[in-house]
Protein backbone atom coordinates (compact mmCIF):
# COMPACT_ATOMS: atom_id res chain seq x y z
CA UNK A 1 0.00 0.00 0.00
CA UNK A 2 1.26 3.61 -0.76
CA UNK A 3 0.40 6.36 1.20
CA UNK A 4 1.07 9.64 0.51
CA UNK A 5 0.46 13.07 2.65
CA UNK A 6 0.02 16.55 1.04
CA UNK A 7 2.03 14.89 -2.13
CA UNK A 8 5.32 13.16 0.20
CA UNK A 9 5.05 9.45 1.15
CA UNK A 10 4.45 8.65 4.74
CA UNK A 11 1.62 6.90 6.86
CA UNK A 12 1.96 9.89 9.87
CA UNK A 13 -0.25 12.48 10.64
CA UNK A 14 -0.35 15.40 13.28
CA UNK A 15 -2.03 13.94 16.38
CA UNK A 16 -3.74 17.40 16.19
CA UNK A 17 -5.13 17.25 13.09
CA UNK A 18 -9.11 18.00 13.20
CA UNK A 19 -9.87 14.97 10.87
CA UNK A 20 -8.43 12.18 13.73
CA UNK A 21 -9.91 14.90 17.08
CA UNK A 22 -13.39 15.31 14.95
CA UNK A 23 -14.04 13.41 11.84
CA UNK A 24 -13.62 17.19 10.59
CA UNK A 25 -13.06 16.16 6.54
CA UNK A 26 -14.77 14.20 3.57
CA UNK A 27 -13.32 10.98 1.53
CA UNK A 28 -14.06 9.26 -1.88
CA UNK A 29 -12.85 5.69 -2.16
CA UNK A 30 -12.67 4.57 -6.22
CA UNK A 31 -11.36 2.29 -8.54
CA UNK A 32 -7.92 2.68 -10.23
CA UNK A 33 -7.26 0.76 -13.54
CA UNK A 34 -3.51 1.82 -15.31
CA UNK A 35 -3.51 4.42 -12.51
CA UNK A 36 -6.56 6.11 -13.79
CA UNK A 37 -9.73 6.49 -11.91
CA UNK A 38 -13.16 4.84 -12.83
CA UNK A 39 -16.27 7.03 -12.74
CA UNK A 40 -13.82 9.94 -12.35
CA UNK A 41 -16.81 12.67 -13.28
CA UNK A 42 -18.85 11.57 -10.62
CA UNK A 43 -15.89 10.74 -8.33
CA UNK A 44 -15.07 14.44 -8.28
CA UNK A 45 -18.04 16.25 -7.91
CA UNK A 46 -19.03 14.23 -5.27
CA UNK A 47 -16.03 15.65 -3.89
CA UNK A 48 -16.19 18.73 -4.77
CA UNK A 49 -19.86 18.92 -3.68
CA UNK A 50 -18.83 17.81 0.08
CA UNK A 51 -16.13 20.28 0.23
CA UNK A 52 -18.39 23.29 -0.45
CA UNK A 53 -20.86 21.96 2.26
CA UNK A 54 -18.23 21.32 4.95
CA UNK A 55 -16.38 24.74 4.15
CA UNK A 56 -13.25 22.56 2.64
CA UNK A 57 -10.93 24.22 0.35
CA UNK A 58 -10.72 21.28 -2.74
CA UNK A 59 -7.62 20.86 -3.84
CA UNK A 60 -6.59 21.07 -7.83
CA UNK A 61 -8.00 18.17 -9.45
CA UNK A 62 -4.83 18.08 -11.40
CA UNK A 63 -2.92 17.40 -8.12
CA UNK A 64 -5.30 14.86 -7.12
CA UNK A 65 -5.21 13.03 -10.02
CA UNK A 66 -1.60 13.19 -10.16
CA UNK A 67 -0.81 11.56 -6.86
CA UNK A 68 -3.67 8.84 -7.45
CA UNK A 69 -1.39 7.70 -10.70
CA UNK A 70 1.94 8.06 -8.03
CA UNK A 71 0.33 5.79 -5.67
CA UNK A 72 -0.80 2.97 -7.89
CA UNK A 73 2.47 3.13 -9.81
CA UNK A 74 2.69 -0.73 -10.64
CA UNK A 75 -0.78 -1.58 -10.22
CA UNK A 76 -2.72 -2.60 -12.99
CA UNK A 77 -5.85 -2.53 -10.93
CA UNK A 78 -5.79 -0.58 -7.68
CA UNK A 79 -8.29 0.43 -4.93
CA UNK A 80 -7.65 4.33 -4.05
CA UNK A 81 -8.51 6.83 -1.41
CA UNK A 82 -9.06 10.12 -1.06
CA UNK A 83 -8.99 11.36 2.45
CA UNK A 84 -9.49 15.62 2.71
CA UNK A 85 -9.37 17.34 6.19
CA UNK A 86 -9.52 20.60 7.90
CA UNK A 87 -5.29 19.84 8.91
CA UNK A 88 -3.87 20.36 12.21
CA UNK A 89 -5.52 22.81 14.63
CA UNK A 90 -5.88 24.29 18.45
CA UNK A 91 -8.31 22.72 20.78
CA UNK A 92 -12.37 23.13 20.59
CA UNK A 93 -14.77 22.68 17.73
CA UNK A 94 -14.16 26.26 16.02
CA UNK A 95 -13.09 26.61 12.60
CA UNK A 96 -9.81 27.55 12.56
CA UNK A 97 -9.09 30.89 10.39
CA UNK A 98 -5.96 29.87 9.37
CA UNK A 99 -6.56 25.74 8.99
CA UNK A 100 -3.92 24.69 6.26
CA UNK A 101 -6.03 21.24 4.98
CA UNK A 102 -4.48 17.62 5.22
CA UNK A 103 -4.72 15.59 1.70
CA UNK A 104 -4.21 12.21 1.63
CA UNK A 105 -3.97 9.72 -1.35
CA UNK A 106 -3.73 6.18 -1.11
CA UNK A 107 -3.28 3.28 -2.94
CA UNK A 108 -3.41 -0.51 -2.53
CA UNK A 109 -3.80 -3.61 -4.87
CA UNK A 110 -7.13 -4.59 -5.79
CA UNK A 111 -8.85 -7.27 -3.65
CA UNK A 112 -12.24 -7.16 -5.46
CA UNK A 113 -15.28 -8.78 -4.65
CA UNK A 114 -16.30 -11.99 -6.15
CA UNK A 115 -17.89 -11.94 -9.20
CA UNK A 116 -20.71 -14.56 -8.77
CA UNK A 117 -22.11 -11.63 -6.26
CA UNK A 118 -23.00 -9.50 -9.48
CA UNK A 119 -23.99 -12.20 -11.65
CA UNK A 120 -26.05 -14.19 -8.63
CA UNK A 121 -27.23 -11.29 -6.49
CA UNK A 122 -26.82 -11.41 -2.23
CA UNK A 123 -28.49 -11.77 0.55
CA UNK A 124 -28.82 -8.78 3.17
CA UNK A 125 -30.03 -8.46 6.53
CA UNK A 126 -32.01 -5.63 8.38
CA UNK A 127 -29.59 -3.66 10.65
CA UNK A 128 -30.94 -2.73 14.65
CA UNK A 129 -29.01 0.59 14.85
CA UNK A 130 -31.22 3.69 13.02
CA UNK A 131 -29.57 5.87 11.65
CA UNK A 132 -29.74 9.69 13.20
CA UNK A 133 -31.36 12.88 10.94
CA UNK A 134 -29.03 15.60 10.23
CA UNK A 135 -29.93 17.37 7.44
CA UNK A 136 -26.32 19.19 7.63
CA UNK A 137 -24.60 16.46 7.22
CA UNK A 138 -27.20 14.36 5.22
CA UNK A 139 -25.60 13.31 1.64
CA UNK A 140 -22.35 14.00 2.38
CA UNK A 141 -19.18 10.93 2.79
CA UNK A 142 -17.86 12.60 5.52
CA UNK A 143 -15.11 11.12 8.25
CA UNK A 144 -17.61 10.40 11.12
CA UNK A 145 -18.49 7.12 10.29
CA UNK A 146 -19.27 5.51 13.51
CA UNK A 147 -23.18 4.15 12.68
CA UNK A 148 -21.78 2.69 9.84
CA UNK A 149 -19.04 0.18 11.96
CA UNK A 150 -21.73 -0.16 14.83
CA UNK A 151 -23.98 -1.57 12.00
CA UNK A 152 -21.62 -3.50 10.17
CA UNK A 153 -20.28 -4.87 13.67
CA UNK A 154 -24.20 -6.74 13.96
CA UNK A 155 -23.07 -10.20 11.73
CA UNK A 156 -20.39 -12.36 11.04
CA UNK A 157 -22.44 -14.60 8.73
CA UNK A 158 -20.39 -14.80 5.57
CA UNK A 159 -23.72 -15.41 3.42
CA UNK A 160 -24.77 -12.33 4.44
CA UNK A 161 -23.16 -9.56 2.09
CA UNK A 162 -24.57 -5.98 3.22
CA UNK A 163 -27.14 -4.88 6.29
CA UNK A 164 -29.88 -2.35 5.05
CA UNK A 165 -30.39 0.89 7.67
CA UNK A 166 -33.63 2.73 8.53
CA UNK A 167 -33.33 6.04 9.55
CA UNK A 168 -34.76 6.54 13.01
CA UNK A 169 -38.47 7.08 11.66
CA UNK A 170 -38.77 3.71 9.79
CA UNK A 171 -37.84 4.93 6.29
CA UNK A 172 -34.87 2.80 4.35
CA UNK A 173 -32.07 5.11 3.79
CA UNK A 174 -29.03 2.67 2.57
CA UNK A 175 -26.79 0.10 2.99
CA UNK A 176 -23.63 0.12 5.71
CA UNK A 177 -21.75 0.53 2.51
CA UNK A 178 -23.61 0.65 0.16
CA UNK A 179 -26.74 3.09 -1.99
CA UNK A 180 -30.42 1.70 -2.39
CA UNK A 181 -32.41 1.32 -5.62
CA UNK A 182 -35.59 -0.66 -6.07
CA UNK A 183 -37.15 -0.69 -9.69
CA UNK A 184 -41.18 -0.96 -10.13
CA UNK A 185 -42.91 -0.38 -13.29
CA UNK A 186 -40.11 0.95 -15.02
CA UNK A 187 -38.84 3.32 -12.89
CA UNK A 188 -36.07 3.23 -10.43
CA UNK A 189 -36.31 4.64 -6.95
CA UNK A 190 -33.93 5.38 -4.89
CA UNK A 191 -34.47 6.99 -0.89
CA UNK A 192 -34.13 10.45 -0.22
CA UNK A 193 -31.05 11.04 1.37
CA UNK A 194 -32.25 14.42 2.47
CA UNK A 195 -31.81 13.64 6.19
CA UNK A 196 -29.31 11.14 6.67
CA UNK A 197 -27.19 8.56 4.51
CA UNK A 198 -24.39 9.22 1.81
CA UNK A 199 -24.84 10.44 -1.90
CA UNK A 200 -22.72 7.70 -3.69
CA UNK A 201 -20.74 8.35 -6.53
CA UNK A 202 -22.36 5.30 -8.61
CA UNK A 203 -25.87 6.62 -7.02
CA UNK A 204 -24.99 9.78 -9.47
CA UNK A 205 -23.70 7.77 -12.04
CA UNK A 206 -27.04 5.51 -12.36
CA UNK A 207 -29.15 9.07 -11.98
CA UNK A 208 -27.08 9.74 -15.33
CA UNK A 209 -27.25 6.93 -17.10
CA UNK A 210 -30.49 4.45 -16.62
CA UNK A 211 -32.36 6.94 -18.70
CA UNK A 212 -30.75 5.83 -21.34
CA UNK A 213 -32.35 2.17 -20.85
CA UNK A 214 -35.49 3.86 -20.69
CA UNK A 215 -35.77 3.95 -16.66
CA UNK A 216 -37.28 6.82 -14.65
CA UNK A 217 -35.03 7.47 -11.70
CA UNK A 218 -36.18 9.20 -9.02
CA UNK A 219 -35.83 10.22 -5.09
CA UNK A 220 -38.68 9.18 -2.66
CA UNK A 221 -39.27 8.39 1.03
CA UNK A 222 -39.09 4.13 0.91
CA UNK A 223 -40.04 1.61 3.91
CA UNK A 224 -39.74 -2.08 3.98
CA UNK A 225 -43.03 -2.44 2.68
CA UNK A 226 -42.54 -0.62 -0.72
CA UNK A 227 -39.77 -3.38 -0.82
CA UNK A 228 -42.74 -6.17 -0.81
CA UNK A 229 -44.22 -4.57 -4.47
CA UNK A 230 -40.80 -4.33 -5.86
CA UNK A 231 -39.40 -6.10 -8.80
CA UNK A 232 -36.18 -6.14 -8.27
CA UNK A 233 -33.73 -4.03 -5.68
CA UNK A 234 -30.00 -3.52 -6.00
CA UNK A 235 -27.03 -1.92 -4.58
CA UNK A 236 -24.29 0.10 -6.02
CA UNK A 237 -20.83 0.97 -4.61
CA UNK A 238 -17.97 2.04 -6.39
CA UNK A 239 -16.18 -0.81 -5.69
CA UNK A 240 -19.06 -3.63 -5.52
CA UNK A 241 -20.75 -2.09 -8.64
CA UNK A 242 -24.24 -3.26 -9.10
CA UNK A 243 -25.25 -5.82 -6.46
CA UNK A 244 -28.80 -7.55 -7.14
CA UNK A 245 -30.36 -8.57 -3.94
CA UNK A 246 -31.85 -11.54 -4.07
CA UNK A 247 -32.92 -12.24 -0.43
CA UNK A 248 -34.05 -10.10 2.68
CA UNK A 249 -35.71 -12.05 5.47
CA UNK A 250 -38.63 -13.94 3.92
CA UNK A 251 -38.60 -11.65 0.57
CA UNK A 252 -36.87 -12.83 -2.60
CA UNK A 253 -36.79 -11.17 -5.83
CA UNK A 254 -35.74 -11.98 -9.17
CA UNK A 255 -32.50 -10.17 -11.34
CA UNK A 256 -34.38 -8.74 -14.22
CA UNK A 257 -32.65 -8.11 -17.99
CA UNK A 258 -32.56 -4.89 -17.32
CA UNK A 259 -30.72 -4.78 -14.51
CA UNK A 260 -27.78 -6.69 -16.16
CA UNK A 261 -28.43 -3.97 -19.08
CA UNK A 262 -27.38 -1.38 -16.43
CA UNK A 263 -24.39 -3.64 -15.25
CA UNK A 264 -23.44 -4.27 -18.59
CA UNK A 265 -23.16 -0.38 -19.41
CA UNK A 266 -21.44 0.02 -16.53
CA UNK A 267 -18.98 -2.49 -17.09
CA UNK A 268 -17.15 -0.18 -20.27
CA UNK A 269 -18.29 3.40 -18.35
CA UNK A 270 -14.59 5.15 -17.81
């Protein structure tokens, strides 16, 4: 794995640094192939999107791109991350005037995920912990991601792949990892992540491009029972991809051809 820090190798931060003392900063994790990113378009304005809503200066994509081909040097497939924070500062919550921000870009060899979990579909579980509303911070990948491990921390069971979250009214908001779509009547429908949850980078990129596959997409408030009417429900990372779900409890669902349409397309997307 290569690590590098405002451009210099090194795994050390300041111990001071607001990102470790608050979660004070945003991320992107992505897919590297020949040092390039995947799904770069989306990548960055999901980036750029968080920055502007946390009050982050974003660095020059030039930069960023830069360092991501520096730290996969070798790799012919690589999993990369972007980590941004406000840098080192004094104690208490305040914003410091003078924060100078902490980039760091990382690089390791890709582990994947099996393929028979595309082509097959997986099985998911219903998480206990509900997830909090804070429209604030609603959307945004930022670094305080401590539902998420408390969720993921519920099973063990290898045949379960991914835990599904309700926010703390009863609406579905995501997965521990992973963005929600169910399609009915040719549409897609995905929740509202106006409240809590994180605005995925492949979310964006299926807004974009199931229209052209002659799907509706759309936002809406979803429960477990608008599951039971479904016709099919996936997940999307950017390093999963599409993920059919085949099983939740006592519901099962069939992968449609459309939904391997979508895969398919993403498959060659750059």
């Amino acid at each position: 794995m290569t690590v590098l820090i405002d451009g210099v190798p090194g795994e050390q931060v300041s111990a001071l640094d607001r990102g470790l003392a608050y979660g004070d900063g945003v991320y992107r994790t992505l897919e590297l192939v020949a040092g390039r990113p995947r799904l770069w378009r989306w990548q960055w304005q999901r980036l750029a999107d968080d920055c502007v809503r946390l009050c982050l200066p974003l660095p020059d994509e030039c930069l960023v791109l830069a360092e991501l081909e520096q730290a996969a040097a070798g790799l012919e497939r690589a999993v990369a991350k972007i980590v941004l924070t406000r840098g080192a500062g004094r104690r208490g919550y305040a914003m410091p005037a003078d924060a100078v921000p902490t980039r760091i870009v990382s690089a390791n060899a890709w582990a994947g995920y099996p393929t028979e979990l595309a082509e097959q579909g997986v099985t998911v579980r219903l998480c206990e912990l509900r997830l909090g509303l804070q429209p604030r911070l609603a959307g945004i990948k930022h670094l305080n991601r401590l539902e998420n491990v408390l969720a993921r921390s519920e099973w063990s069971d290898p045949a379960i792949h991914e835990g599904l979250l309700l926010d703390s009214e009863g609406y579905l908001v995501e997965g521990t990892m992973s963005n929600l779509f169910q399609l009915r009547g040719g549409e897609l429908v995905t929740p509202l992540l106006d409240r809590s949850g994180v605005a995925g980078a492949l979310r964006a990129w299926v807004f974009d491009n199931a229209p052209a596959l002659g799907l509706v997409v759309r936002e809406a408030r979803l429960t477990l029972d608008d599951l039971d009417s479904a016709e099919a429900v996936f997940l999307c990372n950017s390093l999963i991809g599409l993920w059919p779900v085949v099983r939740l409890d006592g519901r099962t669902w069939q992968i449609p051809e459309i939904l391997r349409a979508l895969a398919a397309r993403l498959a060659v997307a750059s």
